[in-house]
Protein backbone atom coordinates (compact mmCIF):
# COMPACT_ATOMS: atom_id res chain seq x y z
CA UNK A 1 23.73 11.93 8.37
CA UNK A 2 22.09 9.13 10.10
CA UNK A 3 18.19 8.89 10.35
CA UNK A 4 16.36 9.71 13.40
CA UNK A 5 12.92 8.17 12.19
CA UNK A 6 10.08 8.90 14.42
CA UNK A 7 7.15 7.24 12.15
CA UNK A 8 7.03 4.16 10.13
CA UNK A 9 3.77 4.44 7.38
CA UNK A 10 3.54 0.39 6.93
CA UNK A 11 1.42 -1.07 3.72
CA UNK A 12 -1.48 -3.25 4.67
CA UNK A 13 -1.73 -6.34 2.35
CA UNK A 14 1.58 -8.50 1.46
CA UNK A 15 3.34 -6.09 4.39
CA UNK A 16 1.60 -6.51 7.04
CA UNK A 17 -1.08 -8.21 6.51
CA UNK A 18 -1.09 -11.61 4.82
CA UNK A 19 -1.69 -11.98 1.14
CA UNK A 20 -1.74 -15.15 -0.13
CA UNK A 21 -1.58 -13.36 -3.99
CA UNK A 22 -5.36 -12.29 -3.09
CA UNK A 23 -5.23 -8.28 -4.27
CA UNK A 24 -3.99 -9.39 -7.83
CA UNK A 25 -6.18 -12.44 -8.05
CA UNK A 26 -9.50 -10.40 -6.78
CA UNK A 27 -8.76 -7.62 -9.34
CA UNK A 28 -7.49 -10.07 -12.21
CA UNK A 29 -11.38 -11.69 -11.78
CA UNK A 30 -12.87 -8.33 -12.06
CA UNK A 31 -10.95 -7.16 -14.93
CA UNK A 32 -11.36 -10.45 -16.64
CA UNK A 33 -15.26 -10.87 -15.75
CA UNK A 34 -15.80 -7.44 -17.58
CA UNK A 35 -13.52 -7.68 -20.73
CA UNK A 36 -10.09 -6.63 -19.72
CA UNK A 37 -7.26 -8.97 -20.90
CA UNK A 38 -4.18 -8.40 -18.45
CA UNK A 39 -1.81 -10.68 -17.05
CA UNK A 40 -1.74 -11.58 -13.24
CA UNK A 41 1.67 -10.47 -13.23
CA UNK A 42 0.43 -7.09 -13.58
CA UNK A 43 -2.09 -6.65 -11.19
CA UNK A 44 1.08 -8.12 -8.83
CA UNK A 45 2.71 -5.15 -10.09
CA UNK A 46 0.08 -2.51 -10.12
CA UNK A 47 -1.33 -3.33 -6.36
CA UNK A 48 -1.34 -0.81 -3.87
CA UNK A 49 -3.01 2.28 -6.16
CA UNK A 50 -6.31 3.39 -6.20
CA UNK A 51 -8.17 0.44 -7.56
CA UNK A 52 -11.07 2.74 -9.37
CA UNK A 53 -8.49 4.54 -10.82
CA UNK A 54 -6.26 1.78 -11.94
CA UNK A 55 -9.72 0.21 -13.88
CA UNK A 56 -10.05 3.66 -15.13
CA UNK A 57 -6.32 3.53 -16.42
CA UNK A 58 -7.24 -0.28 -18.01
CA UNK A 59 -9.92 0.59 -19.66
CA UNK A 60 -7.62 3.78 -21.36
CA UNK A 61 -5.10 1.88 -22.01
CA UNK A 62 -7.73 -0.78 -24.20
CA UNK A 63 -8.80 1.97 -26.05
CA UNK A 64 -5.25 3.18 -26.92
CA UNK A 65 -3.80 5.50 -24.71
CA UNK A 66 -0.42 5.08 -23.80
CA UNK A 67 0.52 6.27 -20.28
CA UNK A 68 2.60 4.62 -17.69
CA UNK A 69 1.77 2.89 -14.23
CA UNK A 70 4.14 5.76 -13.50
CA UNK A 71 1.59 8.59 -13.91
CA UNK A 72 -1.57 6.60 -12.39
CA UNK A 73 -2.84 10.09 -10.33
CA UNK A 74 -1.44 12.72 -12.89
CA UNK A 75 -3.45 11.38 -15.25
CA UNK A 76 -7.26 11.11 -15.08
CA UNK A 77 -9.55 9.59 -17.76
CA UNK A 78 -13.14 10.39 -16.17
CA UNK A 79 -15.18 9.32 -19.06
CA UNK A 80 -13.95 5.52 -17.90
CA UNK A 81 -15.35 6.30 -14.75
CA UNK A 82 -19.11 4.66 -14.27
CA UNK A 83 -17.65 1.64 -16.00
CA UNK A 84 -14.64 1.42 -13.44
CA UNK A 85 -16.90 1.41 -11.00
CA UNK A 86 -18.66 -1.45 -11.80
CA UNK A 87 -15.42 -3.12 -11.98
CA UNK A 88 -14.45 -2.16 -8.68
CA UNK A 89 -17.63 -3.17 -6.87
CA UNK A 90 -17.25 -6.57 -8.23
CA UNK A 91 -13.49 -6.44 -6.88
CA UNK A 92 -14.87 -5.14 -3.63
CA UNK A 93 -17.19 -7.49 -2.87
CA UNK A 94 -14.55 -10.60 -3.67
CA UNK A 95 -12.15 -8.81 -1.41
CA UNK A 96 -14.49 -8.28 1.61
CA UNK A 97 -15.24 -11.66 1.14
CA UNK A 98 -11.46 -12.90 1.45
CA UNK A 99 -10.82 -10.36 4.24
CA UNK A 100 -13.98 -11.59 6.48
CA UNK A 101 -12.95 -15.19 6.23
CA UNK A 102 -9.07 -15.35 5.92
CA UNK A 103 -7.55 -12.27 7.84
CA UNK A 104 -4.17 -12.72 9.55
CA UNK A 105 -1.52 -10.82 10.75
CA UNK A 106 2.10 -11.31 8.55
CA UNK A 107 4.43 -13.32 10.68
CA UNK A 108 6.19 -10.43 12.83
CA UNK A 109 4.22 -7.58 11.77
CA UNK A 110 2.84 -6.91 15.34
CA UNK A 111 6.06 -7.56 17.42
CA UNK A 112 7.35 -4.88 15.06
CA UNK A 113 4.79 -2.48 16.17
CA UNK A 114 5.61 -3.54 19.56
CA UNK A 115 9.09 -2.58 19.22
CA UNK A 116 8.17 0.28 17.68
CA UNK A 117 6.25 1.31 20.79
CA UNK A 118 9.11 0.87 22.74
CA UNK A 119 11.30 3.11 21.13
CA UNK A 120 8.97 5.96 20.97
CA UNK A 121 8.02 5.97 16.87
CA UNK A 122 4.65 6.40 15.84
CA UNK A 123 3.21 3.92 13.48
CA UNK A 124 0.56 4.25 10.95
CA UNK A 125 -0.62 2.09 8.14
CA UNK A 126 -1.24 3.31 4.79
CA UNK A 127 -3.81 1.30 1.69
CA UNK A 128 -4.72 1.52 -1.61
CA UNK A 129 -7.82 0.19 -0.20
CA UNK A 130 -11.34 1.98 -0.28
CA UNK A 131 -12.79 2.39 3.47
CA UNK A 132 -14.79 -0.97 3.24
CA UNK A 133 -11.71 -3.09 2.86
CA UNK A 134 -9.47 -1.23 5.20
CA UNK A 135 -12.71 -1.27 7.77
CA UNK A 136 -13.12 -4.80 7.14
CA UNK A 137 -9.15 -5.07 8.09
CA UNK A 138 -9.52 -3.23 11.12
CA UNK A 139 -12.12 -4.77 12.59
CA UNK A 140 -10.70 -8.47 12.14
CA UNK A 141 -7.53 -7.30 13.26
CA UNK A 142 -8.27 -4.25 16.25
CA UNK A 143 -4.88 -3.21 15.44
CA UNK A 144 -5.48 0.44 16.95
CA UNK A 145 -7.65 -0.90 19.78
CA UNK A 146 -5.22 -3.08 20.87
CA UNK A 147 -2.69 0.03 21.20
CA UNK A 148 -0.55 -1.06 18.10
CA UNK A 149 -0.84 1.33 15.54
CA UNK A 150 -1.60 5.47 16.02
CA UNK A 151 -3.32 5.72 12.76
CA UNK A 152 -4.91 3.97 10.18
CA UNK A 153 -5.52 5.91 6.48
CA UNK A 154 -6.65 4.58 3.36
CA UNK A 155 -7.46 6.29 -0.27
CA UNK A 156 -10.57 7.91 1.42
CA UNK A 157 -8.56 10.17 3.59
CA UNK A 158 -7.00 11.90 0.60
CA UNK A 159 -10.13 12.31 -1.37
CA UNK A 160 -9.27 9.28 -3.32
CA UNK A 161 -5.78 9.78 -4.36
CA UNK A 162 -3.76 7.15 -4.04
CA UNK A 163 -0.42 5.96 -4.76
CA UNK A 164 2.35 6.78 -5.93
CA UNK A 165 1.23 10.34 -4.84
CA UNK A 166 2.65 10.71 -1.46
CA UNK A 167 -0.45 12.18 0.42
CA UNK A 168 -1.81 9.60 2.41
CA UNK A 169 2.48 9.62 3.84
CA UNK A 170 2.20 13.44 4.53
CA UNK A 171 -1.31 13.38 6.26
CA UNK A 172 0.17 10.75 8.34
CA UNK A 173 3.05 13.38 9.02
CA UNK A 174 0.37 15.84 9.86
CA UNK A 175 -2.04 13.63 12.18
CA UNK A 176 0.28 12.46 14.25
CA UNK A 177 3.00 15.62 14.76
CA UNK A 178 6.32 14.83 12.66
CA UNK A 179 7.21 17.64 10.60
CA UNK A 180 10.91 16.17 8.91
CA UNK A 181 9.64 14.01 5.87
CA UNK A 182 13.40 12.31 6.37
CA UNK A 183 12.51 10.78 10.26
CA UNK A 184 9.71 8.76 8.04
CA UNK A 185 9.98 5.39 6.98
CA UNK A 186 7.63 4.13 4.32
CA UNK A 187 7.62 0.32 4.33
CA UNK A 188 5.69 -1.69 1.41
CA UNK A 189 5.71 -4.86 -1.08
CA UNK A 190 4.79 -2.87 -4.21
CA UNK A 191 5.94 -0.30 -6.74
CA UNK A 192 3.01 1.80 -5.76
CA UNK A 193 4.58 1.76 -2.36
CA UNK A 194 7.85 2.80 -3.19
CA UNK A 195 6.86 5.33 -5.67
CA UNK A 196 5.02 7.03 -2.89
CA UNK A 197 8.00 6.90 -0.30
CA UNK A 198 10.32 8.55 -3.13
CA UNK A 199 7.74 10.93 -3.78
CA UNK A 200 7.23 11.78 -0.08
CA UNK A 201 10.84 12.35 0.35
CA UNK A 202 10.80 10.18 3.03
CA UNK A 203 14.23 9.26 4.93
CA UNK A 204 13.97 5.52 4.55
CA UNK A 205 12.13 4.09 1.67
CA UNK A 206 11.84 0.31 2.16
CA UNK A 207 10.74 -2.78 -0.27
CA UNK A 208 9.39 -6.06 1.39
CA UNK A 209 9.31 -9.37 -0.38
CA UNK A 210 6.86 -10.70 1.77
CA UNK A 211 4.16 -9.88 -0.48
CA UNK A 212 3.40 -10.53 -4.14
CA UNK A 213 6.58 -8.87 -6.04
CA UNK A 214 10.32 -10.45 -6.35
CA UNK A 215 13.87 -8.66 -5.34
CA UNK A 216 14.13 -7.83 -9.20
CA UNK A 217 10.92 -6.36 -10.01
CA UNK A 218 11.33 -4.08 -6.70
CA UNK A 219 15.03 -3.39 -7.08
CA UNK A 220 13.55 -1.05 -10.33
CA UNK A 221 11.92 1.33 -8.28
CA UNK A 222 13.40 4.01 -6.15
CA UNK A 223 14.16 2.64 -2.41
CA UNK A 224 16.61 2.79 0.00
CA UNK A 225 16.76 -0.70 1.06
CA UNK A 226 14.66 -3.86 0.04
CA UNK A 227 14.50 -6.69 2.93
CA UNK A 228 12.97 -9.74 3.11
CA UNK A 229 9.60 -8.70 5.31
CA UNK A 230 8.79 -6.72 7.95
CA UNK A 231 10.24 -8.09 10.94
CA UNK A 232 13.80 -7.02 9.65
CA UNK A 233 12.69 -3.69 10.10
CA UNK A 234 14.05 -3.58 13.90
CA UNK A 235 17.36 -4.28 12.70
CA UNK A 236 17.63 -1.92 10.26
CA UNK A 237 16.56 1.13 12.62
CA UNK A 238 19.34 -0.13 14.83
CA UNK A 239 21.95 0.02 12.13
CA UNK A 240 21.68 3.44 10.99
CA UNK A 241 21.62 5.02 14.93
């Protein structure tokens, strides 16, 4: 059966917002600037979870533990949690930074939420972001002033779980009135993202390669489709009608 969708939940950062590799290079600094040897290539990976809780899940995994990026939110190592915060003010503060002096729309992100307007589906945009990033994006941006997106949630709004638990998808669902988890889209550039859209059950589950991550690396995570950014998304909605 074809998809009626009636809300896309978009990603912020390497979605629809532009990147420039600035999540994983804002978190690689903190990690590195407080004794955590990782690669950038997993913070490219990794982006779009909780940040606290993916420092808490470093610092585990440097004192042994072996868990997956898989079970980020199942799994909660509290005793990391004073020095993960430290961590993640440092990231904060580098990210504000970026956001106040370098924000910009990704190329077709907002005729996309035009369109969407036009064919009566809701749009929200979901973060791994704490509020003062995502506020930071909203007011550069005035995305919901401007009458182009219904709702904006980050991290906050489910008491700080993030991705891939699919809560911030389903109190999108709940704000804004749609009860059928399969006329939801979840659109994103990262595992994280994905993960979530599988684990919402949503009817369309779609990888972008406008952000930080390559057709491979996305193509191992459950999705429905994987295009090249988010102005394709148009087309796609018009295929499966």
């Amino acid at each position: 059966m074809k998809a009626h969708i009636r809300l896309m939940v978009f990603d912020l950062s390497g979605t629809t917002v532009c990147d420039d590799d600035s999540v994983a290079k804002c978190l690689h600094a903190a990690a590195s600037a407080h004794g955590i040897e990782t690669t950038l290539d997993f913070f490219r990976q990794s982006i779009g979870t909780n940040k606290i809780h993916l420092f808490e899940y470093l610092l585990a995994r440097r004192d042994g533990h072996d868990i997956g990026i898989e079970e980020l939110e199942s799994i909660r190592f509290p005793e990391y949690h004073v020095r993960a915060n430290t961590m993640f003010d440092d990231y904060s503060r580098r990210m504000v930074s970026y956001y106040r002096e370098g924000l910009r729309p990704m190329p077709g992100a907002e005729d996309v939420f035009r369109w969407c307007r036009t064919e009566g589906i809701r749009v929200a945009t979901d973060t791994g972001f704490h509020r003062n990033v995502s506020v930071a994006i909203e007011e550069g941006l005035r995305w919901r002033e401007r009458g182009l997106v219904d709702l904006a949630l980050d991290v906050e709004d489910t008491g700080g779980t993030g991705r891939p638990a699919p809560y911030m998808i389903h109190q999108a669902m709940y704000r804004l009135g749609v009860q059928d988890v399969r006329q939801v889209a979840k659109v994103g550039d990262t595992p994280a993202d994905l993960l979530s859209g599988y684990n919402a059950g949503c009817g369309l589950n779609v990888g972008v390669l406008s952000g930080s991550n390559t057709r491979e690396t996305l193509s191992r995570y459950p999705h429905t489709h994987i295009l090249d950014s988010v102005r394709d998304m148009p087309e796609l909605i018009n295929s499966i009608r």
